[in-house]
Protein backbone atom coordinates (compact mmCIF):
# COMPACT_ATOMS: atom_id res chain seq x y z
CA UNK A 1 -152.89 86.75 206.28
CA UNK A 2 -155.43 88.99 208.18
CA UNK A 3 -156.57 86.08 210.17
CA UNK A 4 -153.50 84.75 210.95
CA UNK A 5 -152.25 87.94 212.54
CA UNK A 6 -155.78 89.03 214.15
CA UNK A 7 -155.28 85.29 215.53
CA UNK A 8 -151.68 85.78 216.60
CA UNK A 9 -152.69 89.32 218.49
CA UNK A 10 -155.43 87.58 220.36
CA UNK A 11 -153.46 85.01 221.76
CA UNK A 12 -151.02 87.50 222.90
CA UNK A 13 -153.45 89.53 224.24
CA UNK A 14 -155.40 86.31 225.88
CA UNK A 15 -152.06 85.22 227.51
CA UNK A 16 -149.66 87.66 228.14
CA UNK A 17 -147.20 85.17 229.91
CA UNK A 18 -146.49 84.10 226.41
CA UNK A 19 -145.52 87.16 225.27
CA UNK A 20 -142.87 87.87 228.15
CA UNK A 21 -139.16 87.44 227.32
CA UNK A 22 -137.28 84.59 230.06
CA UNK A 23 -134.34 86.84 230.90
CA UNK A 24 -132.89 84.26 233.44
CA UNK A 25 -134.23 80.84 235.25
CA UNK A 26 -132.69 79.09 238.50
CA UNK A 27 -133.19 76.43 240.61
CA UNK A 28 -132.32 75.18 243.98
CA UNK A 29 -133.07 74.34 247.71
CA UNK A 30 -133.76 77.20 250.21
CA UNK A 31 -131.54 74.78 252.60
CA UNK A 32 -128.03 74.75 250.57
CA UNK A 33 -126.45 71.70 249.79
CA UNK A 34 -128.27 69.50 252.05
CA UNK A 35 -131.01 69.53 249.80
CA UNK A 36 -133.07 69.43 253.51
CA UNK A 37 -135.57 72.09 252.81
CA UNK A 38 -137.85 73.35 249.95
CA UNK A 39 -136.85 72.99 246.45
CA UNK A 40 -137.47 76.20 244.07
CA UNK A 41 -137.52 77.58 240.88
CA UNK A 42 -137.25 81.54 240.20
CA UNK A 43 -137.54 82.87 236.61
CA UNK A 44 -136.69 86.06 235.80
CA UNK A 45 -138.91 88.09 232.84
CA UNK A 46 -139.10 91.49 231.15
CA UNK A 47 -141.52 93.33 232.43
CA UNK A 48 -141.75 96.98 230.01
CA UNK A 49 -139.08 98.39 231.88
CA UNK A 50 -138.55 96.74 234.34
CA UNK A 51 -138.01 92.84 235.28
CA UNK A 52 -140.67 90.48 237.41
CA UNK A 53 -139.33 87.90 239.82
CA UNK A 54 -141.68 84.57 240.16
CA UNK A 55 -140.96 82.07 242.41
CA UNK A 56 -142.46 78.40 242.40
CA UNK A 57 -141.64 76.27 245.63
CA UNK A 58 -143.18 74.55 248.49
CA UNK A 59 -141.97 70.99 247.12
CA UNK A 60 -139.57 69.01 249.21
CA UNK A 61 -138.92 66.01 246.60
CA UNK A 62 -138.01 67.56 243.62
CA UNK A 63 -137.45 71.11 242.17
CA UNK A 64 -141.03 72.26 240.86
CA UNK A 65 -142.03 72.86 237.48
CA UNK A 66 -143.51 76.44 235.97
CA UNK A 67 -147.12 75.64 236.69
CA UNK A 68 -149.94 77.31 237.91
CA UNK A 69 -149.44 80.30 240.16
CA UNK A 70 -146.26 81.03 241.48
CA UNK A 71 -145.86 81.65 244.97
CA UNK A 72 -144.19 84.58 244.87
CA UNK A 73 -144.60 86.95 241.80
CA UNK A 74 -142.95 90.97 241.97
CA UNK A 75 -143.49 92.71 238.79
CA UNK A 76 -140.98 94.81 239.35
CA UNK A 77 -137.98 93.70 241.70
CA UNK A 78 -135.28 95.23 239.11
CA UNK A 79 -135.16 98.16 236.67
CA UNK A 80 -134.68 96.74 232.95
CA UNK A 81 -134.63 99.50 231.04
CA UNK A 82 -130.69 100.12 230.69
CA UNK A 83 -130.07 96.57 231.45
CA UNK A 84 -127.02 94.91 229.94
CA UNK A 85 -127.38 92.32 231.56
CA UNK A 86 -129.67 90.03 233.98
CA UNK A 87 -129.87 86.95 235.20
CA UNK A 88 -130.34 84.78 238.84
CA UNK A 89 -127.76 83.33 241.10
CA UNK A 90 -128.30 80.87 243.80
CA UNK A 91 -125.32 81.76 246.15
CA UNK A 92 -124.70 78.47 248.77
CA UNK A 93 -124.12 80.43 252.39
CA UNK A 94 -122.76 76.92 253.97
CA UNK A 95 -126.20 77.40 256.49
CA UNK A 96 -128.91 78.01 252.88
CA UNK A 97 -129.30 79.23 249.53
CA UNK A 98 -129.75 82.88 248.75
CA UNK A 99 -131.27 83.93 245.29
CA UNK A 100 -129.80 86.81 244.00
CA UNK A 101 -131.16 88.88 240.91
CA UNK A 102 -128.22 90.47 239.17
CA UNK A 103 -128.24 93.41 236.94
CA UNK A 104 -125.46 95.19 234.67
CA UNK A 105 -126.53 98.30 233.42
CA UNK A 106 -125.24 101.14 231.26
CA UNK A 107 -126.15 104.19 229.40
CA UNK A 108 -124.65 107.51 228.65
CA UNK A 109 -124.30 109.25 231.74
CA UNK A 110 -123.45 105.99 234.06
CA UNK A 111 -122.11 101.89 233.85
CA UNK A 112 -123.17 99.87 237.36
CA UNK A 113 -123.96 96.67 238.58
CA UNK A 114 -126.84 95.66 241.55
CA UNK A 115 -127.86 92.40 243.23
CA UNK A 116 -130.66 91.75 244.94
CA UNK A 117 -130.44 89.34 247.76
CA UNK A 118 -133.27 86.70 248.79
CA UNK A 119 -134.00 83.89 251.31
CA UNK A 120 -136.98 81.99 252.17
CA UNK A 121 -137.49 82.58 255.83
CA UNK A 122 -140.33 81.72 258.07
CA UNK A 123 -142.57 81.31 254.83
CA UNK A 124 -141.52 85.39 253.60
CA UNK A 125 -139.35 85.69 250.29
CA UNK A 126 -136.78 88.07 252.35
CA UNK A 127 -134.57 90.47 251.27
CA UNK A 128 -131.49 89.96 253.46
CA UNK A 129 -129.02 91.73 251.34
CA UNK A 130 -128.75 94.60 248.71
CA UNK A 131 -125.84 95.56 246.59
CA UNK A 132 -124.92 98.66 244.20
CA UNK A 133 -122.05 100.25 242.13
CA UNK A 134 -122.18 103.03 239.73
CA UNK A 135 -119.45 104.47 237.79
CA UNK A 136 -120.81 107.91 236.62
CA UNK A 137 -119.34 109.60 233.40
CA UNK A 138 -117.94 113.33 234.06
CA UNK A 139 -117.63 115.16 230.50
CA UNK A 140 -114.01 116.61 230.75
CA UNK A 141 -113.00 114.93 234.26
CA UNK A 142 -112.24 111.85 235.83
CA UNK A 143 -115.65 109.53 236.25
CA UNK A 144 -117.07 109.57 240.00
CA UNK A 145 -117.91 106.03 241.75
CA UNK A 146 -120.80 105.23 244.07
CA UNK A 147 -120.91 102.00 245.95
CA UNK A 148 -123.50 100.67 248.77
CA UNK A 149 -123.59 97.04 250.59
CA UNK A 150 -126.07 96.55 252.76
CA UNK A 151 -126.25 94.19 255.21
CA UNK A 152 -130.27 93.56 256.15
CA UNK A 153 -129.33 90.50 258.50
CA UNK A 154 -127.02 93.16 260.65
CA UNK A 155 -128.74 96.30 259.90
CA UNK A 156 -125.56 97.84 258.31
CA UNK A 157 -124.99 99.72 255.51
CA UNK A 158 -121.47 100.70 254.00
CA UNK A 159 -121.39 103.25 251.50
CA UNK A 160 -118.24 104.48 249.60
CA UNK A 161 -115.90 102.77 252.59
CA UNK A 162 -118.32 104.21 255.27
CA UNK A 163 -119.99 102.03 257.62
CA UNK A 164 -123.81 103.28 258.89
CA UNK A 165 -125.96 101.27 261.57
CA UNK A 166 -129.15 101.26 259.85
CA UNK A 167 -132.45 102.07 261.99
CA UNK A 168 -134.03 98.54 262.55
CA UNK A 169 -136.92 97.29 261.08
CA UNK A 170 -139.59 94.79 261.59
CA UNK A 171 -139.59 91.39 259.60
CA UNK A 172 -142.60 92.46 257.63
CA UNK A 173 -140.83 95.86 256.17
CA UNK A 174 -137.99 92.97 254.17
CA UNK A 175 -140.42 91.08 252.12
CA UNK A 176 -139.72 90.95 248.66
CA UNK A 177 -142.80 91.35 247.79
CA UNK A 178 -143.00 95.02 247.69
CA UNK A 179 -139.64 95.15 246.57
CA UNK A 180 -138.72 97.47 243.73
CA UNK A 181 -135.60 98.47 241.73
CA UNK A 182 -135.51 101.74 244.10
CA UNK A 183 -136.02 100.43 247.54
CA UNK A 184 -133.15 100.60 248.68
CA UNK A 185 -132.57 104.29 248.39
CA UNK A 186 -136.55 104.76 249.14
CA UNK A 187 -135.96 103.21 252.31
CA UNK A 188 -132.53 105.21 253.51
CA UNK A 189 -130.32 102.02 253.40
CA UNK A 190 -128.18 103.60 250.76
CA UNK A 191 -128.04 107.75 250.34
CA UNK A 192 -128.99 109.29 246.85
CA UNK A 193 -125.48 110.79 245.43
């Protein structure tokens, strides 16, 4: 029984892809419905706390399969921790696909929802869009609501009703890649409440 566990350890230990729980896979064509462009596959894993975004693309016949490395891979794109719920959307604009990691969370003090939004543009996983909502508890009083769309195409964010021109930025400063669960707020396109 001793060996069989030792064994079991190593190989978790040896490959820790194994050991990562699938939260959510998708598939689809950067290009929409035309099917014109790359084909894709994003998976969505737990990460600790958090949840890691691959990507596998590049292939123009067929979607591609979860081999080798990916080319994209953000270990954490998404708080998990209070998580209810997360998966991946591929949203058809008319003009491409956007991938959009989704997240439902909850815990005693507040109940929310945000999406992520990404396009492949110019060979850079982009965030073009960024969505949150938080419903915060208030022991004794009426709950208080946050909300913040933001709008990385246009450079506009609207918070609680209020629209804000955001400073622009350069093409390099939206790449998912360095994309975390906080960037947003980190980067001033939605205010701390």
């Amino acid at each position: 029984m001793r060996c069989v566990i030792a064994l079991t350890l190593s190989l978790t230990l040896a490959f820790p892809a194994f050991s990562q729980t699938v939260l959510s896979e998708a598939t689809g064509n950067w290009a929409g419905a035309s099917n014109e462009g790359f084909y894709f596959r994003a998976r969505l894993t737990q990460n600790d706390d958090k949840a890691a975004l691959v990507i596998w693309g590049g292939r123009t016949d067929r979607v591609p399969d979860a081999e080798g490395d990916p080319d994209f891979d953000n270990d954490q794109i998404e708080l998990g921790a209070f998580a209810t719920k997360q998966e991946l959307e591929v949203y058809d604009t008319g003009k491409g696909s956007i991938l959009q990691v989704v997240t439902e969370f909850a815990d005693e003090d507040a109940e929310g929802r945000s999406v992520v939004q990404i396009q492949f543009i110019d060979n850079q996983y982009t965030v073009v869009g960024y969505y949150h909502r938080s419903k915060f508890y208030n022991p004794g009083g009426e709950p208080s609501f946050y909300e913040c769309d933001v709008n990385l195409w246009d450079m506009v964010s609207i918070e609680n009703g209020q629209e804000r021109v955001l400073d622009p930025v350069g093409f390099d400063a939206l790449n998912a890649s360095d994309w975390t669960y906080s960037a947003a707020f980190d980067r001033g396109f939605c205010t701390r409440t």
